[in-house]
N, C-alpha and C. Protein backbone atom coordinates (compact mmCIF):
# COMPACT_ATOMS: atom_id res chain seq x y z
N UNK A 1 0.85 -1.17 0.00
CA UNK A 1 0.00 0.00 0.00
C UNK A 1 0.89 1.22 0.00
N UNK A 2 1.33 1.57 -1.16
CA UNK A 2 2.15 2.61 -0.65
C UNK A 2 1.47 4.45 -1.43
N UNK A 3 1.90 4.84 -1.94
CA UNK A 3 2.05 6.69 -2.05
C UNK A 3 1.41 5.88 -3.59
N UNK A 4 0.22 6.68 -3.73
CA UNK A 4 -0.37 6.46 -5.44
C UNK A 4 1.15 6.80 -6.16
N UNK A 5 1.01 6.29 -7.63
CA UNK A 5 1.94 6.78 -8.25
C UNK A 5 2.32 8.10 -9.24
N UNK A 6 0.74 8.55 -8.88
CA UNK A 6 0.74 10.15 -9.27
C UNK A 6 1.57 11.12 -8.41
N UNK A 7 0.95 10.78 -6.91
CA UNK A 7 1.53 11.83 -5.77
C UNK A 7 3.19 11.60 -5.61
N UNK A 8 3.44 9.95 -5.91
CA UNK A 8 4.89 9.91 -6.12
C UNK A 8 5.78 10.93 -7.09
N UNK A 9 5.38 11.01 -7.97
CA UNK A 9 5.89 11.22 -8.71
C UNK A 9 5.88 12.89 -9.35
N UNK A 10 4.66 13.41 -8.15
CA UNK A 10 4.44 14.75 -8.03
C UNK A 10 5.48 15.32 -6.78
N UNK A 11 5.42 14.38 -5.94
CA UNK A 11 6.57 14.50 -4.80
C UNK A 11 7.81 14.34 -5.14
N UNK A 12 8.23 13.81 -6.30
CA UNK A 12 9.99 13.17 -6.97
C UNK A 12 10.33 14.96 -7.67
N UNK A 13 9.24 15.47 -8.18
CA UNK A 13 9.19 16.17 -9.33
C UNK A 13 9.40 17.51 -8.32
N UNK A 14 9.07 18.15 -7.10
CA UNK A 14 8.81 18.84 -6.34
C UNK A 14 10.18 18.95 -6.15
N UNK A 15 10.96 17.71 -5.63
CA UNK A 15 12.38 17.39 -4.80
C UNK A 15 13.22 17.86 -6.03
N UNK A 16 12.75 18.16 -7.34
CA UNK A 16 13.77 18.56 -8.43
C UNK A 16 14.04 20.03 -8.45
N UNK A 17 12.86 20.51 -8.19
CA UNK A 17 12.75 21.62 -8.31
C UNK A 17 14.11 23.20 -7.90
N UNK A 18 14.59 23.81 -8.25
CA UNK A 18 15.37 24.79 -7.91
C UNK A 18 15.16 25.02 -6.88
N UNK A 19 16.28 25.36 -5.85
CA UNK A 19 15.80 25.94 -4.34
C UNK A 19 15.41 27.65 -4.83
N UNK A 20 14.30 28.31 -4.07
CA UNK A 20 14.70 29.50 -4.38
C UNK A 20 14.91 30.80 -3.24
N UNK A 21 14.88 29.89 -2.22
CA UNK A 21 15.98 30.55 -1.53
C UNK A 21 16.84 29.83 -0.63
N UNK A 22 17.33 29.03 -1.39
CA UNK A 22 18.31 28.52 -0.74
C UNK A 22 18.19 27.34 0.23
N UNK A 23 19.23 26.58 0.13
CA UNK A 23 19.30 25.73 1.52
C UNK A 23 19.64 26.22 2.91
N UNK A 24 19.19 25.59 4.15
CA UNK A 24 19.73 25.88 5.71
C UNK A 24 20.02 24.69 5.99
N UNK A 25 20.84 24.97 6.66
CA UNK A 25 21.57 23.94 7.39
C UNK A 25 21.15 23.84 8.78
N UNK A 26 20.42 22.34 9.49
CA UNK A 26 20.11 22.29 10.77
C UNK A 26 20.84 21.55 11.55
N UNK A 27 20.93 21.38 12.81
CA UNK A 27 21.44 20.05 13.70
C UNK A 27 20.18 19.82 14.35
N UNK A 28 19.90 18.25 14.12
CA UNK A 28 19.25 17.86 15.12
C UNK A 28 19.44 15.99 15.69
N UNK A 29 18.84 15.90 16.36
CA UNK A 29 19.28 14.46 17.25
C UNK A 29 18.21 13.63 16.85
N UNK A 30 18.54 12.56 16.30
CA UNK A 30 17.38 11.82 15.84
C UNK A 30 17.89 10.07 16.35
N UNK A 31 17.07 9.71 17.18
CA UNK A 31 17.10 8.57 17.50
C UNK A 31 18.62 8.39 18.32
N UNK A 32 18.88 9.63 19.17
CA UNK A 32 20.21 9.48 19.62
C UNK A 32 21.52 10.24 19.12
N UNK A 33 21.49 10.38 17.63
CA UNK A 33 23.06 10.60 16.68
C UNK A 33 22.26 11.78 16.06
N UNK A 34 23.49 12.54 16.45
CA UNK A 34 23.25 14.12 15.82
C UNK A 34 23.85 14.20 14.45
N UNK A 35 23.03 14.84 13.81
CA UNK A 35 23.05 15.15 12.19
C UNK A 35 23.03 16.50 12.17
N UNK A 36 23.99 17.09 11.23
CA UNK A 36 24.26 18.25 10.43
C UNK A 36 24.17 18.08 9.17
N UNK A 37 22.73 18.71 8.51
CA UNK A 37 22.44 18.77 7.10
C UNK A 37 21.74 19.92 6.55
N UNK A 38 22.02 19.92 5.19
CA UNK A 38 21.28 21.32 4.58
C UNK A 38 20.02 20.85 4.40
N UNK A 39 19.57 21.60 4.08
CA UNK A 39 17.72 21.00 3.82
C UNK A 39 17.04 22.36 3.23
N UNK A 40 16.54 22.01 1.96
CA UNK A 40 15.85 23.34 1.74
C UNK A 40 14.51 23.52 1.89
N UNK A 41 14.17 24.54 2.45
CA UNK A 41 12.76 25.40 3.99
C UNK A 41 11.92 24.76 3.26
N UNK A 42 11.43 24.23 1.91
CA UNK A 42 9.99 23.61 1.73
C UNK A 42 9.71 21.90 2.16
N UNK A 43 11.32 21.18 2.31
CA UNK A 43 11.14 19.95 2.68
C UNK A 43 10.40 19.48 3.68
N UNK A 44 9.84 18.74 3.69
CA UNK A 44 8.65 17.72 4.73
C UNK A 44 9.50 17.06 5.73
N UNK A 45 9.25 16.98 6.77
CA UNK A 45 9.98 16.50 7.73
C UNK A 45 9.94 14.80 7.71
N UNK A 46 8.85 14.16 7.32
CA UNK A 46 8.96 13.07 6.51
C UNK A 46 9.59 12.80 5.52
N UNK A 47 9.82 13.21 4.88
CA UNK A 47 10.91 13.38 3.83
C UNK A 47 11.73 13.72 3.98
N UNK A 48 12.65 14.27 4.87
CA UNK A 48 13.93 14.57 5.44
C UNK A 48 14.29 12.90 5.91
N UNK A 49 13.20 13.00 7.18
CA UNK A 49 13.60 11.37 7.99
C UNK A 49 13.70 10.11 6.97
N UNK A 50 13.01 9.96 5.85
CA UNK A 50 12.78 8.85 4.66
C UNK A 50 14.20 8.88 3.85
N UNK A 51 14.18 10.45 3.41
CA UNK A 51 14.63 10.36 1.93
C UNK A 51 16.14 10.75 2.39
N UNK A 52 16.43 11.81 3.13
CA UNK A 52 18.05 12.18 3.59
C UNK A 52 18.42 10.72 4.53
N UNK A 53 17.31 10.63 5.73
CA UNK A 53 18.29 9.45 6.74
C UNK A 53 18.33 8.35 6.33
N UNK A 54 17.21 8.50 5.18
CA UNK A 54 16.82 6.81 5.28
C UNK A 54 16.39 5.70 6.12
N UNK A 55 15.65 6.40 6.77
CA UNK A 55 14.52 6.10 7.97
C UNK A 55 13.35 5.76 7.79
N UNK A 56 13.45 4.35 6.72
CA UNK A 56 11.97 4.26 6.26
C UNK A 56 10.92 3.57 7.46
N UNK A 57 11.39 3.66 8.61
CA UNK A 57 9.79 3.23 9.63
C UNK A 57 8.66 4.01 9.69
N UNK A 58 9.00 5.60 9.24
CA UNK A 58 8.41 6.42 9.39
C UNK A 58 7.41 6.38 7.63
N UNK A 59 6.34 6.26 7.96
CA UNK A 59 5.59 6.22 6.33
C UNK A 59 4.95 7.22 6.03
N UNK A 60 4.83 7.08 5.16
CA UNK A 60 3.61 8.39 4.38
C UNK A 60 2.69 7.77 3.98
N UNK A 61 1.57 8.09 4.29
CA UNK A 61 0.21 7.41 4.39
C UNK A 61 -0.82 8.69 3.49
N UNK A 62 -1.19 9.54 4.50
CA UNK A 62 -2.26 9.96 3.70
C UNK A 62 -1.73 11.55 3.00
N UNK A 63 -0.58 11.92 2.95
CA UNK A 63 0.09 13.41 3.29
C UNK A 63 -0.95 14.37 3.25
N UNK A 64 -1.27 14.25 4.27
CA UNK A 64 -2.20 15.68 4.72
C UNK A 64 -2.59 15.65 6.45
N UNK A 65 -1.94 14.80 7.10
CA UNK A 65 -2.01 14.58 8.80
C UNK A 65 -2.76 13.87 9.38
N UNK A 66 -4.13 13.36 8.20
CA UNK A 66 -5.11 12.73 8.80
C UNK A 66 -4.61 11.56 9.55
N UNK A 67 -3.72 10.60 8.70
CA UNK A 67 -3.74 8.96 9.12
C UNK A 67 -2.86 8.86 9.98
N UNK A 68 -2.01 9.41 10.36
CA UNK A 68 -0.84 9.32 11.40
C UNK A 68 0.38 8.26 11.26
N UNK A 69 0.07 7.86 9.78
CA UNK A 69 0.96 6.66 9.95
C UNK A 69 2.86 7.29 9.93
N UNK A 70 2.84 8.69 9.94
CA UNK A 70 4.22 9.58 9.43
C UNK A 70 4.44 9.94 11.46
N UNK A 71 3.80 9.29 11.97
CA UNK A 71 4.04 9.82 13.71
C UNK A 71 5.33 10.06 13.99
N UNK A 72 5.61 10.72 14.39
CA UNK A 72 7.08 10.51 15.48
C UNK A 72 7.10 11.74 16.39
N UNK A 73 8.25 11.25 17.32
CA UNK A 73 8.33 11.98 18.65
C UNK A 73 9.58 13.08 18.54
N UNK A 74 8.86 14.53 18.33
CA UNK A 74 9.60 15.82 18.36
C UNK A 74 9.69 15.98 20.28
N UNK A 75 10.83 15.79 20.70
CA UNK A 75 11.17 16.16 22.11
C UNK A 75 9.70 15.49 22.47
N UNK A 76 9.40 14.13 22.66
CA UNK A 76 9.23 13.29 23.69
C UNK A 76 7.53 13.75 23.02
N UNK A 77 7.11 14.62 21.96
CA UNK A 77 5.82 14.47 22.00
C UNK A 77 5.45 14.41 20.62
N UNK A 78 4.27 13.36 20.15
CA UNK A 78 3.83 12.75 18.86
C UNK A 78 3.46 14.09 18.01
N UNK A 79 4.01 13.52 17.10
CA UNK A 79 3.93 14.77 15.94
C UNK A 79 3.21 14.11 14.56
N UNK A 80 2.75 14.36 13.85
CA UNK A 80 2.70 14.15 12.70
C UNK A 80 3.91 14.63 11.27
N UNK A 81 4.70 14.22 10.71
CA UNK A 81 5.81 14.79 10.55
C UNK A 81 5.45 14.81 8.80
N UNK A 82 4.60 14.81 8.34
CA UNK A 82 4.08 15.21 7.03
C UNK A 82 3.52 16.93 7.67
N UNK A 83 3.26 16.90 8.83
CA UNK A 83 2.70 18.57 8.94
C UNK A 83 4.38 19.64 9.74
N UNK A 84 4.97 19.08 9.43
CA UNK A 84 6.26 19.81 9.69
C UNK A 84 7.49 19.94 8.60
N UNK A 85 8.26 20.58 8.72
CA UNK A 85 8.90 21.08 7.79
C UNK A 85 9.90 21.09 8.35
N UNK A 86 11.45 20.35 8.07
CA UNK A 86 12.34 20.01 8.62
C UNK A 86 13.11 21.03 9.13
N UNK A 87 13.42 22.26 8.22
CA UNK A 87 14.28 23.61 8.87
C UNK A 87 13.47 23.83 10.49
N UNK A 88 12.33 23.30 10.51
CA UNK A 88 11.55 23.72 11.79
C UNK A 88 11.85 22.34 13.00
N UNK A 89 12.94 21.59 12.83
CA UNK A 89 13.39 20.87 13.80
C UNK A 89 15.04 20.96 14.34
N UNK A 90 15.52 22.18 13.69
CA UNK A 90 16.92 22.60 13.96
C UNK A 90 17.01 22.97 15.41
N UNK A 91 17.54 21.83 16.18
CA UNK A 91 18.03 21.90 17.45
C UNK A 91 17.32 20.93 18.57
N UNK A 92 16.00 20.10 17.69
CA UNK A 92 15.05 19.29 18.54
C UNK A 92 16.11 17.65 18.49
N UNK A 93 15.16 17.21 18.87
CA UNK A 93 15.48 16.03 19.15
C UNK A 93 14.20 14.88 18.51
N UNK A 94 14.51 14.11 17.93
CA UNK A 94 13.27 13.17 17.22
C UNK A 94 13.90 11.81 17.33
N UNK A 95 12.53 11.32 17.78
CA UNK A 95 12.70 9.81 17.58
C UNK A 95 11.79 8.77 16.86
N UNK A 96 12.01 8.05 16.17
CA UNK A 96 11.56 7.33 15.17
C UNK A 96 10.95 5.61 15.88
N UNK A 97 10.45 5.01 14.45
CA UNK A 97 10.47 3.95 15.62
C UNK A 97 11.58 2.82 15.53
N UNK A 98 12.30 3.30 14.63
CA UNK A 98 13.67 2.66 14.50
C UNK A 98 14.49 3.08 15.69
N UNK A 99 14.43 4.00 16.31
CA UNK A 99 15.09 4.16 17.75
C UNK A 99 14.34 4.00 19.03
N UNK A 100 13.56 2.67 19.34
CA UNK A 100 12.75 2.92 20.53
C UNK A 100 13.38 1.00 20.73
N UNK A 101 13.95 0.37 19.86
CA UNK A 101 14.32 -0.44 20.79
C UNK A 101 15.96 -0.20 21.57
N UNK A 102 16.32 -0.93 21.77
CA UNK A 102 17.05 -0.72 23.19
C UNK A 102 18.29 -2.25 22.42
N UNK A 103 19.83 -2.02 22.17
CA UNK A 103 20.16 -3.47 22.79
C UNK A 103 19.81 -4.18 21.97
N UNK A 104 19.13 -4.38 21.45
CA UNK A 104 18.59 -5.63 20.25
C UNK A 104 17.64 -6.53 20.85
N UNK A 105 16.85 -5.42 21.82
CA UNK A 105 15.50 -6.04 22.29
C UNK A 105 14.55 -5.07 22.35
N UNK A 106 13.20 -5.45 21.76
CA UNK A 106 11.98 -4.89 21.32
C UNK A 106 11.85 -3.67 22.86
N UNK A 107 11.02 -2.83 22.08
CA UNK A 107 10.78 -1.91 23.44
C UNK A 107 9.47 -2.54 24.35
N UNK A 108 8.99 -2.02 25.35
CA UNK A 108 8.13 -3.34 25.69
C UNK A 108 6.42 -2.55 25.04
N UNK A 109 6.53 -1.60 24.71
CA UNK A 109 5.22 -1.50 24.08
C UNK A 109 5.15 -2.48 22.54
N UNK A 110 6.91 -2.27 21.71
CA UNK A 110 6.61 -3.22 20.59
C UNK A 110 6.62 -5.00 21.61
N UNK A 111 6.59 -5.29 22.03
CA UNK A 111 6.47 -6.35 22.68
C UNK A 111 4.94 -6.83 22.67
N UNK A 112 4.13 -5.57 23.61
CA UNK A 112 2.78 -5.90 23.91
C UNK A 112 2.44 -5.69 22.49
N UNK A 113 2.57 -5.43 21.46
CA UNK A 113 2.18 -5.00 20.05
C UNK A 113 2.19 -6.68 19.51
N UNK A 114 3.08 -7.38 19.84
CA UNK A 114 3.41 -8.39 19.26
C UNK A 114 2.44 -9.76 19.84
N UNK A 115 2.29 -9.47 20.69
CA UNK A 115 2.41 -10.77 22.10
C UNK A 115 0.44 -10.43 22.08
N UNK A 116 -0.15 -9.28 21.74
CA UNK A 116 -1.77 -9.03 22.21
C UNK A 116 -2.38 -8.93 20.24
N UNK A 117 -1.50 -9.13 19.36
CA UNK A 117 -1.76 -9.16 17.59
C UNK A 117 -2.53 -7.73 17.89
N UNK A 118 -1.48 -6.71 18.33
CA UNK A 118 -2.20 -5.22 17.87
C UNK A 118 -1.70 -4.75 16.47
N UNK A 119 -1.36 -5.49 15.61
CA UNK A 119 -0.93 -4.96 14.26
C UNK A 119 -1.47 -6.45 13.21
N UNK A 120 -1.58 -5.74 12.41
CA UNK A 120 -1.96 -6.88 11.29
C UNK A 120 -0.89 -6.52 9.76
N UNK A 121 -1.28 -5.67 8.84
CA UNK A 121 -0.67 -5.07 7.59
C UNK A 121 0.67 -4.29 8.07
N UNK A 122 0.79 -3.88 9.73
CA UNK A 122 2.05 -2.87 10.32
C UNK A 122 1.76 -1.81 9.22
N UNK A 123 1.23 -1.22 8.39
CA UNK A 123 1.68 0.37 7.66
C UNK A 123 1.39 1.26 9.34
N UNK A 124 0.47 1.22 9.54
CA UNK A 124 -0.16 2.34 10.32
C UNK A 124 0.86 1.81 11.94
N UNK A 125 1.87 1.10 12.33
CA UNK A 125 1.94 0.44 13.79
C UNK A 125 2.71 1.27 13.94
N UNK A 126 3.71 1.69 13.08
CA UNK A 126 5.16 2.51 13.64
C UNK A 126 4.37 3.89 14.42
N UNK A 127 3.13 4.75 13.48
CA UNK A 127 2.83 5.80 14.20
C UNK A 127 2.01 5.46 15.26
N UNK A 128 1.26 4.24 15.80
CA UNK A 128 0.54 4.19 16.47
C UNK A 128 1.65 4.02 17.83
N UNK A 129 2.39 2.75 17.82
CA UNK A 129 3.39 3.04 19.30
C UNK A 129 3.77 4.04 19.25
N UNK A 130 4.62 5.40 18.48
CA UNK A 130 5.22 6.35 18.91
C UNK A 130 4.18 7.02 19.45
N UNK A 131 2.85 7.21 19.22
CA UNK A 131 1.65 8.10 19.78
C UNK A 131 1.36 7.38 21.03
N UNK A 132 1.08 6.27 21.12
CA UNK A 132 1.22 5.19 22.85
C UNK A 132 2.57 5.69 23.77
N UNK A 133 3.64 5.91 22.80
CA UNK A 133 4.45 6.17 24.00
C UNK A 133 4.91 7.00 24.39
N UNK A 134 4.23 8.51 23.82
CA UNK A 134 3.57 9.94 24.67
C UNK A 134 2.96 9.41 25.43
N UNK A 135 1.77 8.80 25.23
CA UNK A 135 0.55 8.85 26.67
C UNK A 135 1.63 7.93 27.71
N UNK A 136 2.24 6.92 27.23
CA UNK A 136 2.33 5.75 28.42
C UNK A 136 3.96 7.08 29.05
N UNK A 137 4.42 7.92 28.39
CA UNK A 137 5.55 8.76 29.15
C UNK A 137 5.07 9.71 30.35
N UNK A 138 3.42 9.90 30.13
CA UNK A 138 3.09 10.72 31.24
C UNK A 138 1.85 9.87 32.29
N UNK A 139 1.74 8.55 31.41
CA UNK A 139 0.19 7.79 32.24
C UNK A 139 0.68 6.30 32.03
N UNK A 140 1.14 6.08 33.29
CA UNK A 140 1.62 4.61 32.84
C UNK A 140 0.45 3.37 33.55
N UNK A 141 -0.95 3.74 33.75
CA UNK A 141 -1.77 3.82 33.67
C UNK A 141 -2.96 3.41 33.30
N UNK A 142 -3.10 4.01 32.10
CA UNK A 142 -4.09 4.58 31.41
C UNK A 142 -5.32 3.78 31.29
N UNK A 143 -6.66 4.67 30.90
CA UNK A 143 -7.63 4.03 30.93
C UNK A 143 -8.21 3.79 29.30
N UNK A 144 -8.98 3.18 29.40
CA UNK A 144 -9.57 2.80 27.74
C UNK A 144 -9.61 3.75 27.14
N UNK A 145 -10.35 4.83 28.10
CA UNK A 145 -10.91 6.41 27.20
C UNK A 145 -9.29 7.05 26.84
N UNK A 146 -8.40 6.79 27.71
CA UNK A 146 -7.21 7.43 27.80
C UNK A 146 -6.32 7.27 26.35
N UNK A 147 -6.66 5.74 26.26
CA UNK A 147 -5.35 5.22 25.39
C UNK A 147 -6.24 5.54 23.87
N UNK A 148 -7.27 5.19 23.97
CA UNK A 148 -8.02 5.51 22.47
C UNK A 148 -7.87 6.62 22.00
N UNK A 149 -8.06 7.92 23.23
CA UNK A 149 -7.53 9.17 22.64
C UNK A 149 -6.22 9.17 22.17
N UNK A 150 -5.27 8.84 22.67
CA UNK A 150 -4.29 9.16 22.48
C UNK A 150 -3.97 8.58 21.23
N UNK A 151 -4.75 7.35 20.53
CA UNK A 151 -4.34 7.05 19.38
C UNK A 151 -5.48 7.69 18.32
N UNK A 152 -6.34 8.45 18.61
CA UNK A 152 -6.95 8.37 17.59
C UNK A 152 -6.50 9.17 16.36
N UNK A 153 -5.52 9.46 16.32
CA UNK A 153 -5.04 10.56 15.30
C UNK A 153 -3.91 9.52 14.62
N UNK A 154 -4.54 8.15 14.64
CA UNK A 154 -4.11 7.43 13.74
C UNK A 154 -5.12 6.21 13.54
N UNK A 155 -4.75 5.91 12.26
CA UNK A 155 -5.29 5.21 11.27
C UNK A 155 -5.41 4.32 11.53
N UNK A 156 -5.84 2.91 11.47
CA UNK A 156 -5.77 2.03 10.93
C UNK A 156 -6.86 0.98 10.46
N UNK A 157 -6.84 0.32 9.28
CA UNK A 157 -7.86 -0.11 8.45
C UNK A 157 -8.29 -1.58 8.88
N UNK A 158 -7.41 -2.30 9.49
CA UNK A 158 -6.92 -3.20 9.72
C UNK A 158 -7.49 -4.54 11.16
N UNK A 159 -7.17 -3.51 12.25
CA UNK A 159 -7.15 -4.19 13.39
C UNK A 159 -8.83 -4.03 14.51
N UNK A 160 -9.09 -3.22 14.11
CA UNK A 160 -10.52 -3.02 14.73
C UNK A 160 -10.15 -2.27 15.97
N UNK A 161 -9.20 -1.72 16.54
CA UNK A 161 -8.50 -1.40 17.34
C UNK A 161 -8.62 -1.81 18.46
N UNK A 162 -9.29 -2.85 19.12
CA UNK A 162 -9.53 -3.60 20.28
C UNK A 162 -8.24 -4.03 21.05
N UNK A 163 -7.26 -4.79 20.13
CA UNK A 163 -5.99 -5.09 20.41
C UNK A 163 -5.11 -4.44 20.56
N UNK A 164 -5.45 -3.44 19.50
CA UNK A 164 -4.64 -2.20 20.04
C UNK A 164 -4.18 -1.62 21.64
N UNK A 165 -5.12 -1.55 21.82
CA UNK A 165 -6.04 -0.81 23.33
C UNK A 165 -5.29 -1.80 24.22
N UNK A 166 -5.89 -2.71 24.29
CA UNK A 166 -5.09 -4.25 24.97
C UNK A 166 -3.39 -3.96 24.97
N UNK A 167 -3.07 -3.73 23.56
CA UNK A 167 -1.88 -3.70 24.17
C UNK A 167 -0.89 -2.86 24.52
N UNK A 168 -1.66 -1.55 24.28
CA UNK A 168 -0.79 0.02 24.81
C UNK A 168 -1.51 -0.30 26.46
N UNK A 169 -2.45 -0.99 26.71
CA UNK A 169 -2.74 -0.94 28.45
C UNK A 169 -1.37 -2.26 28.91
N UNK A 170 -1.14 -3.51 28.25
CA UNK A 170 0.11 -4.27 28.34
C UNK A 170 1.13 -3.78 28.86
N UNK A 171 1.63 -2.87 28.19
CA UNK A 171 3.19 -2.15 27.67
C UNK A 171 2.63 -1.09 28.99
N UNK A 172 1.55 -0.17 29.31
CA UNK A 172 1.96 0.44 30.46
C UNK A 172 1.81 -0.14 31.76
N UNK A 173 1.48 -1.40 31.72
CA UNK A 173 2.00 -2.41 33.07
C UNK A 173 3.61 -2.63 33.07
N UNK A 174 3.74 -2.79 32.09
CA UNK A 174 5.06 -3.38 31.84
C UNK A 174 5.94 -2.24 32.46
N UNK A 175 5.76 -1.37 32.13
CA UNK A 175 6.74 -0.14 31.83
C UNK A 175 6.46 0.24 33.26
N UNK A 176 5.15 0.02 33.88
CA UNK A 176 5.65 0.87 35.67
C UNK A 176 6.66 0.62 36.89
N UNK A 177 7.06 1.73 37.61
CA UNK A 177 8.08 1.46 38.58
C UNK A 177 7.79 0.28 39.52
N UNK A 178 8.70 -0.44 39.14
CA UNK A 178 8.84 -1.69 39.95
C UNK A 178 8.28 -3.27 39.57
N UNK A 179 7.40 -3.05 38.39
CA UNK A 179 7.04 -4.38 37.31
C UNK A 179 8.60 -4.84 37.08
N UNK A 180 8.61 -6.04 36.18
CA UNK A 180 10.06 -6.25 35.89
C UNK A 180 9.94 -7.44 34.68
């Protein structure tokens, strides 16, 4: 399921285009390792993370913010990163979901993801844990009403979201002081 091949190719055609004013150069910390790159002010911050890092966990789903499947965490809080513009992360910090395991072991929300079948097709899973693990960073917790909000600004076609729910409530057992 990926990017029609019109919008592809309206998006390839965009990336050709002349800068016209120029490139900036940002630093920012992504998944840990700081990067210094130019980037010129109309690039998508999804498209920075895809196409410069080569960070394909992060997807493009609907480009316009609806589906959330482009989620990631600007300084610890879910973003949609098709509605940002990369010169506008010079000095943040982002994390992907290529940086949430640990060691070469799953984080424990991708765990409960795995272990409760909260993913089926995965397009839409990468933005749904990074949006779970805002709420589970301040509610380790959470209640049904809690965790549904917190995902609803993502998509998915797939799972009926029951399991979902199940397993962002999993992962914040897991994750409280003194579980193990």
């Amino acid at each position: 399921m990926g990017m029609p091949t019109k919008r592809r190719k309206a998006r390839a055609k965009r990336a050709r285009i002349p800068p016209e004013n120029g490139s900036h150069t940002i630093i920012l910390t992504v998944n840990g390792r700081t990067y210094t790159r130019p980037v010129e002010p109309r690039v998508l911050l999804v498209d920075f993370i895809r196409d410069d890092l080569r960070l394909t966990g992060t997807h493009v789903g609907c480009d316009t913010g609806h589906c959330g499947a482009c989620t990631i965490l600007l300084d610890g809080h879910a973003v949609k990163s098709c509605t940002v513009l990369a010169v506008q992360t010079d000095g943040h910090q982002i994390t992907t979901i290529e940086g949430i395991a640990a060691h070469g072991r799953m984080h424990p929300i991708q765990e409960a993801f795995k272990e409760h079948h909260g993913l089926q097709c995965g397009f839409c899973t990468p933005g749904v844990v990074l949006a779970a693990m805002e709420l589970l960073q301040v509610e380790n917790a959470p209640s049904e009403d809690q965790i549904r909000t917190a995902i609803s600004g993502n998509i998915c076609r797939c799972t009926g979201y029951q399991n979902i729910v199940d397993a962002v409530a999993a992962a914040g057992e897991r994750m409280r002081p003194g579980s193990g």
